[in-house]
Protein backbone atom coordinates (compact mmCIF):
# COMPACT_ATOMS: atom_id res chain seq x y z
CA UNK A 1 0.00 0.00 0.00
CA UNK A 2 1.10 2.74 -1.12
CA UNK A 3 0.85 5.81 1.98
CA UNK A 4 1.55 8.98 0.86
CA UNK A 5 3.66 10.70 -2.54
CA UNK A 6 4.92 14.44 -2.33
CA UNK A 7 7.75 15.86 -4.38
CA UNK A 8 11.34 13.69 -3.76
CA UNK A 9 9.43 11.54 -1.82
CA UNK A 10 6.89 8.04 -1.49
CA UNK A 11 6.08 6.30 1.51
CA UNK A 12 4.61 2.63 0.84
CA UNK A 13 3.73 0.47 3.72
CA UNK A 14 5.23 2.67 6.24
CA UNK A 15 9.01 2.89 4.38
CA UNK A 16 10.22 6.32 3.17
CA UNK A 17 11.72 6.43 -0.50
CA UNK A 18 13.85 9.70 -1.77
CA UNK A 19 14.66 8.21 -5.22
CA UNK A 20 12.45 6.98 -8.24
CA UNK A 21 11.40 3.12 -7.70
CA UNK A 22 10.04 0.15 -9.51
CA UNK A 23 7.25 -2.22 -7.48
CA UNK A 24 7.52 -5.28 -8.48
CA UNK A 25 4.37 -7.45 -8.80
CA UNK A 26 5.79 -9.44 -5.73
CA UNK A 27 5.88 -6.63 -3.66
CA UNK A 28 10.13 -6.46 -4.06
CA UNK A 29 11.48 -2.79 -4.39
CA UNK A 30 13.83 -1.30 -6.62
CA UNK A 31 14.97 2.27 -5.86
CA UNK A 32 17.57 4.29 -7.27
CA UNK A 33 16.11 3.37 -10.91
CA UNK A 34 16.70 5.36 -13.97
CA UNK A 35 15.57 5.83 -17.34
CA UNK A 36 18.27 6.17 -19.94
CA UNK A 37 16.49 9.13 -21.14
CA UNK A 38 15.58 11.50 -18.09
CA UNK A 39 12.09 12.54 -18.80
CA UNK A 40 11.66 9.87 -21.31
CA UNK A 41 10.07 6.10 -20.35
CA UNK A 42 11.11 3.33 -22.22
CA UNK A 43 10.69 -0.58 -22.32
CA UNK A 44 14.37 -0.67 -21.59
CA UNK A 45 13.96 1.31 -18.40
CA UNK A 46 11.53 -1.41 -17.10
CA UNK A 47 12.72 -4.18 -18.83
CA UNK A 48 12.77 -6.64 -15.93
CA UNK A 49 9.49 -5.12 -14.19
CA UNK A 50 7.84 -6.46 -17.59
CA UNK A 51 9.59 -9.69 -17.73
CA UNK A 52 7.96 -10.10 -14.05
CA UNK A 53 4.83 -10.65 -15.84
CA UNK A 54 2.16 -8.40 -14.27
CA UNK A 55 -1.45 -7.63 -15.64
CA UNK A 56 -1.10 -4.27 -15.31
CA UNK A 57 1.91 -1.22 -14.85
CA UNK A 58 1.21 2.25 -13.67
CA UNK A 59 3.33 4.53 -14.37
CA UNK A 60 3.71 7.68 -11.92
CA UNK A 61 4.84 10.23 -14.22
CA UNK A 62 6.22 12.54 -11.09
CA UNK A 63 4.35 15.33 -9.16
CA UNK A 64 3.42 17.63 -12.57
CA UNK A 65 3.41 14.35 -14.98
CA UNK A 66 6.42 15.68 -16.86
CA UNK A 67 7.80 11.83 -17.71
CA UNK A 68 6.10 10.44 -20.81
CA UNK A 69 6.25 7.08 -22.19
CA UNK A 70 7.59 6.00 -25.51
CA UNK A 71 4.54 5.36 -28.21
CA UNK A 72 6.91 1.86 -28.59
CA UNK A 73 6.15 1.09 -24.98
CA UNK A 74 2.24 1.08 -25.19
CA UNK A 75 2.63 -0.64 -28.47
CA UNK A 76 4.89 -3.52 -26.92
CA UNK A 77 3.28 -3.64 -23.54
CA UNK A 78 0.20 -4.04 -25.38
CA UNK A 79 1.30 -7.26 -27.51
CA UNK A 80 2.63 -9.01 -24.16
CA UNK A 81 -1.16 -8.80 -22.53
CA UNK A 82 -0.35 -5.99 -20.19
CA UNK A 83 -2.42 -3.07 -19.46
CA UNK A 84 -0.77 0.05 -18.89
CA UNK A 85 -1.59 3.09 -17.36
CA UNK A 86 0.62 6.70 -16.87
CA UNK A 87 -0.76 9.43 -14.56
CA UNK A 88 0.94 11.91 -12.40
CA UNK A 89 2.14 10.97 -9.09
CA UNK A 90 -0.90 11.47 -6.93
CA UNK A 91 -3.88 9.51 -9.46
CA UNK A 92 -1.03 6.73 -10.41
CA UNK A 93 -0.87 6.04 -6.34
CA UNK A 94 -4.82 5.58 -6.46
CA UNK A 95 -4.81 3.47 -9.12
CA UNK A 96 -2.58 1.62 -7.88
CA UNK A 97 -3.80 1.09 -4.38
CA UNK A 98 -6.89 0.52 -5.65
CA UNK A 99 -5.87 -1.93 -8.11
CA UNK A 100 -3.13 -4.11 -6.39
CA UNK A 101 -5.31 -5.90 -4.12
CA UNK A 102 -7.16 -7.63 -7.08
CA UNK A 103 -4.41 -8.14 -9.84
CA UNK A 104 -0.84 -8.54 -10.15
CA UNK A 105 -0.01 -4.86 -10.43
CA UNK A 106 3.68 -3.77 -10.85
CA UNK A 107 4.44 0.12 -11.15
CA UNK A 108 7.22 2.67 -11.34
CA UNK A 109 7.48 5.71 -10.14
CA UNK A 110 9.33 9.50 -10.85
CA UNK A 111 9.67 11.13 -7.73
CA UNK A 112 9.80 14.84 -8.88
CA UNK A 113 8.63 17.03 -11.58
């Protein structure tokens, strides 16, 4: 569960995080990720949280939504089965509260702008 998301920050099930992060389906962490692009989302920037097979990732696209996915990332994400969804911080931590208690949800987060 995912607590509370400001700027630099994200609190999920009581543990603070000050740098982007992947959630695994499985619940497993992975902070301190980066995109090879900055602003930019790619399926090489969440290569293994795909191969990890979820039904659905959320992507929080930081506080203002200024991280966009790749057109190539819906398109691929789509062929493997996996719905995908990419809101700002706040509405992607909904979503994804509201969603990982009934499907294998996986996300990844951008802390800041």
């Amino acid at each position: 569960m995912i607590e509370t998301c400001s700027f630099g920050a994200i609190v999920i099930d009581g543990k603070r995080y000050s740098s982007d992060l992947i959630i695994y389906p499985d619940g497993h962490k992975e902070d301190r990720w980066r995109r090879k692009s900055g602003h930019v989302l790619s399926g090489d920037d969440i290569g293994r949280l795909i191969k990890s097979e979820p039904e659905v990732i959320i992507a929080g696209t930081g506080v203002s939504g200024m991280m966009k996915p790749e057109k190539s990332l819906e398109d691929l994400l789509c062929k493997k089965g996996i719905a995908f969804i990419s809101e700002p911080n706040q509405k992607a931590m909904e979503i994804y509260n509201e969603l990982s208690s009934t499907k294998k949800v996986g996300a990844c987060f951008h802390l800041t702008c």
